[in-house]
C-alpha atoms as a PDB file:
ATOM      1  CA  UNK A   1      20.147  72.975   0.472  1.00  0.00           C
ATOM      2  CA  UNK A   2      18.127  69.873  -0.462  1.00  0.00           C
ATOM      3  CA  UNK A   3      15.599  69.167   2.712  1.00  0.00           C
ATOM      4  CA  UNK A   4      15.823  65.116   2.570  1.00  0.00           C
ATOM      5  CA  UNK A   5      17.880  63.889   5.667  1.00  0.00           C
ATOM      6  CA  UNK A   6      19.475  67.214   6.249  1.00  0.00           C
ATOM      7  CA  UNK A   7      19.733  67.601  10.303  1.00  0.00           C
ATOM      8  CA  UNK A   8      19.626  70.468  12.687  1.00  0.00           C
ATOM      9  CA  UNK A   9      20.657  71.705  15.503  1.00  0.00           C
ATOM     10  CA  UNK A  10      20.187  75.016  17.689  1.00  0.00           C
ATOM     11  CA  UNK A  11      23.668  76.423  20.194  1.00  0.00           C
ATOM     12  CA  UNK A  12      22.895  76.088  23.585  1.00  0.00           C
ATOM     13  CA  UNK A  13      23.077  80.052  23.683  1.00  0.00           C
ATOM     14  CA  UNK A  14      20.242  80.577  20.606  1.00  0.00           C
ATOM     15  CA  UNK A  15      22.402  82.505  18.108  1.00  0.00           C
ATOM     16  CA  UNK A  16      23.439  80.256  16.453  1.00  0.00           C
ATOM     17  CA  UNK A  17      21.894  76.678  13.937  1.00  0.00           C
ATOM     18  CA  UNK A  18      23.726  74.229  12.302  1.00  0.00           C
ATOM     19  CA  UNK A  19      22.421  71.669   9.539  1.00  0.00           C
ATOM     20  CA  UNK A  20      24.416  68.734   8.278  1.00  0.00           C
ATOM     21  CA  UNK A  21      22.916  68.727   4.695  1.00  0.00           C
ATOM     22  CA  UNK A  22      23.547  68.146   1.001  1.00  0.00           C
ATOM     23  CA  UNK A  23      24.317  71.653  -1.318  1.00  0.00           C
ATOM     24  CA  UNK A  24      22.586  70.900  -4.282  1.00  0.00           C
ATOM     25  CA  UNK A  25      24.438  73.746  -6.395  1.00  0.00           C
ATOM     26  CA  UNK A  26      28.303  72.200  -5.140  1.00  0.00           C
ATOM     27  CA  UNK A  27      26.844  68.730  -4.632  1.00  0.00           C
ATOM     28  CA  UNK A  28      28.039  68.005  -1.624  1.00  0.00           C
ATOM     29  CA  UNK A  29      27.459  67.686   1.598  1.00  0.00           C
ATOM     30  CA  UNK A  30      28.246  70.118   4.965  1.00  0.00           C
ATOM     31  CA  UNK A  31      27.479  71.317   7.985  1.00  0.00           C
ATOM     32  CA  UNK A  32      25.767  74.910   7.272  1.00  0.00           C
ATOM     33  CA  UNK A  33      26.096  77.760   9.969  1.00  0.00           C
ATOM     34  CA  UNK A  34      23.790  80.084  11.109  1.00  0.00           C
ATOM     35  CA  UNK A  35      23.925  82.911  12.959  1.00  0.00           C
ATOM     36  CA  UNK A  36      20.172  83.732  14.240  1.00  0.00           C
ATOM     37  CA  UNK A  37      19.491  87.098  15.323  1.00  0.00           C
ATOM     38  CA  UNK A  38      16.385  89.533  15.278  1.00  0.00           C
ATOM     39  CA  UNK A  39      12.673  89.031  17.034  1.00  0.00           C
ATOM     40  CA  UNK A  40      11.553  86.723  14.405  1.00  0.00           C
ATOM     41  CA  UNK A  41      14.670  84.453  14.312  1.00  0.00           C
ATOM     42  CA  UNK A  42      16.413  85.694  10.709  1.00  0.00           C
ATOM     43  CA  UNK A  43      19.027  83.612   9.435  1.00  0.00           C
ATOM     44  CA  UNK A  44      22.263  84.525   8.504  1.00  0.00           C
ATOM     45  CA  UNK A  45      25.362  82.604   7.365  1.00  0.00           C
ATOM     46  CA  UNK A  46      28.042  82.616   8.897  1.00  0.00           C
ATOM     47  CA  UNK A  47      31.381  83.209   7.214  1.00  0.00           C
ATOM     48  CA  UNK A  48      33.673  80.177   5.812  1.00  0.00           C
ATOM     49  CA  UNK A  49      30.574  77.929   5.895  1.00  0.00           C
ATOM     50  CA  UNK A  50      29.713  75.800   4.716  1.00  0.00           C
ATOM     51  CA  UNK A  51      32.316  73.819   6.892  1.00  0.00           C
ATOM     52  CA  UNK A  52      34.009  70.374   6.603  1.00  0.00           C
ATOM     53  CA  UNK A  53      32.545  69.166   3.280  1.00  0.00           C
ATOM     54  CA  UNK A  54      34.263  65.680   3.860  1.00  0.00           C
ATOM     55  CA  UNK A  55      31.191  64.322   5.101  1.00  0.00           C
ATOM     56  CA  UNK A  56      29.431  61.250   3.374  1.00  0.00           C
ATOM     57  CA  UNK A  57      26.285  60.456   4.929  1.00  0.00           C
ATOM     58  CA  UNK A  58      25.460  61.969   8.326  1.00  0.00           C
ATOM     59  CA  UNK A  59      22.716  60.316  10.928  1.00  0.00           C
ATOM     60  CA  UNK A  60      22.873  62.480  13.695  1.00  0.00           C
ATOM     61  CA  UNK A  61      23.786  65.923  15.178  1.00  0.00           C
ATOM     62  CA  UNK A  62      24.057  66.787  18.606  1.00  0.00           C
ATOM     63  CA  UNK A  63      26.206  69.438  20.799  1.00  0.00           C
ATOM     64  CA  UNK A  64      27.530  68.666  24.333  1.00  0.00           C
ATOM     65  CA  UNK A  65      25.613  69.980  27.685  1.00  0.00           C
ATOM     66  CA  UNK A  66      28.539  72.941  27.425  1.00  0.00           C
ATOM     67  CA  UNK A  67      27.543  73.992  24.376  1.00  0.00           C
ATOM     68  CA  UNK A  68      31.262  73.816  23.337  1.00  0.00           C
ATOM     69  CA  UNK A  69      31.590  71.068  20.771  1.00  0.00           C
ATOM     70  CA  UNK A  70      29.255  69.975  18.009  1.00  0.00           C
ATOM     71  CA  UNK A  71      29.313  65.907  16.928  1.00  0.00           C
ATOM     72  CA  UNK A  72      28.191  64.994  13.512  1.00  0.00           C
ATOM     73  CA  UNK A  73      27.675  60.236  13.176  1.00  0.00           C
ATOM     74  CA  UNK A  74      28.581  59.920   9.811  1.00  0.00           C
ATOM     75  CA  UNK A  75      27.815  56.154   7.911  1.00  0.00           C
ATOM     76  CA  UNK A  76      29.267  57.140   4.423  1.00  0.00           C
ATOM     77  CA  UNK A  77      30.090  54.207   2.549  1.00  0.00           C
ATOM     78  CA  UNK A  78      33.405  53.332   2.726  1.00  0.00           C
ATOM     79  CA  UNK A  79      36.311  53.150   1.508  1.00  0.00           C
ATOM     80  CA  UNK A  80      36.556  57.019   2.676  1.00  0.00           C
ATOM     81  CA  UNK A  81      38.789  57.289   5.776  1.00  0.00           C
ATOM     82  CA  UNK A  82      35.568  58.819   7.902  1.00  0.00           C
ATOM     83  CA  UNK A  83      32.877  56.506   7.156  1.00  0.00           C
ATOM     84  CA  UNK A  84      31.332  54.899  10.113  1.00  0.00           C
ATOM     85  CA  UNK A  85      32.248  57.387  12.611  1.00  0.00           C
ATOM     86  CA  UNK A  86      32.027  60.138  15.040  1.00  0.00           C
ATOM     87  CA  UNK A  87      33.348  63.347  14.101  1.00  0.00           C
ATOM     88  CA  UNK A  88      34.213  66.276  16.687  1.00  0.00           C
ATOM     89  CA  UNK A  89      34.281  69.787  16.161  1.00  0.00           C
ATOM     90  CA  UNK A  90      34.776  72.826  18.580  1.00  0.00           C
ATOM     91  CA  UNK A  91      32.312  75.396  18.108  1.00  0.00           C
ATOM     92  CA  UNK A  92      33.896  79.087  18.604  1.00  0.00           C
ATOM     93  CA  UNK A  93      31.722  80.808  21.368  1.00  0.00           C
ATOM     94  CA  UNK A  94      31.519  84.455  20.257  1.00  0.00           C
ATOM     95  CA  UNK A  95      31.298  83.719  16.164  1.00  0.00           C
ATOM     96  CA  UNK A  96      29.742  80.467  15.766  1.00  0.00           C
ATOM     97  CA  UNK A  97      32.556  78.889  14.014  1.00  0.00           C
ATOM     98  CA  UNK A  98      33.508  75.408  14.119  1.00  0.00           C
ATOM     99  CA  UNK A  99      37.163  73.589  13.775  1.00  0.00           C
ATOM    100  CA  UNK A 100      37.012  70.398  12.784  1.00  0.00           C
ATOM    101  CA  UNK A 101      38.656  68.087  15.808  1.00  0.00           C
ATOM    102  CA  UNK A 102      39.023  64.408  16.207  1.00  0.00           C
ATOM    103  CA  UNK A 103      37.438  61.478  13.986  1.00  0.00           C
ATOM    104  CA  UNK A 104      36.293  58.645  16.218  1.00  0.00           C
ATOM    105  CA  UNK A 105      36.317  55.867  13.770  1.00  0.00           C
ATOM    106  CA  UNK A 106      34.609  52.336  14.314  1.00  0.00           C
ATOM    107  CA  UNK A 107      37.297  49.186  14.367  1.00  0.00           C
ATOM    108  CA  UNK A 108      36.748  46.039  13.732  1.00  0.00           C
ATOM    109  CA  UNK A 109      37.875  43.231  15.349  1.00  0.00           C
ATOM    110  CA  UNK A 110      39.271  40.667  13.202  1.00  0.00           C
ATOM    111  CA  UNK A 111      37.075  36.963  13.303  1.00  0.00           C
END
């Protein structure tokens, strides 16, 4: 993974990080999983990730005081159908895993 604007983010539980980054080999962009285990905090990835490689430019990464859903802002340029919005995904408690879930998407009112 390139480190410029990639984001990250820990589970409430501490097994497991996710970063919203740009694969240099695929060139593209993902959310990454990790599963973190050991005394000194070893990485591992998790299986089927990277996930969602729809995203275009993401700004922020945050998961909910349950520690059940992960949300990813993403400002891609459009005309892609998920520029400029919010995306949800549930995050599997025992694996890590996510599944992608609703798109908030900014409207505009017309002038």
């Amino acid at each position: 993974m390139e480190a410029d604007n990639d984001l990250a983010v820990a589970s409430l539980s501490g097994r497991f990080l996710y970063v919203a980054g740009f694969e240099q080999l695929v060139g593209r962009r993902a959310i990454f999983c990790f599963s973190i285990t050991g005394a000194d905090g070893e990485l591992t990835s998790l299986i089927d990730s990277p996930f969602d490689p729809s995203i275009q430019l993401p700004t922020g990464l945050v998961i909910d005081g349950q520690g059940k859903r992960l949300y990813l802002s993403d400002v891609g340029d459009p005309p892609p159908a998920t520029a400029n919005s919010i995306k949800a995904y549930a995050i599997d408690a025992s694996t890590g895993a996510l599944s992608v879930g609703p798109i908030f998407q900014e409207t505009r009112q017309g002038s």
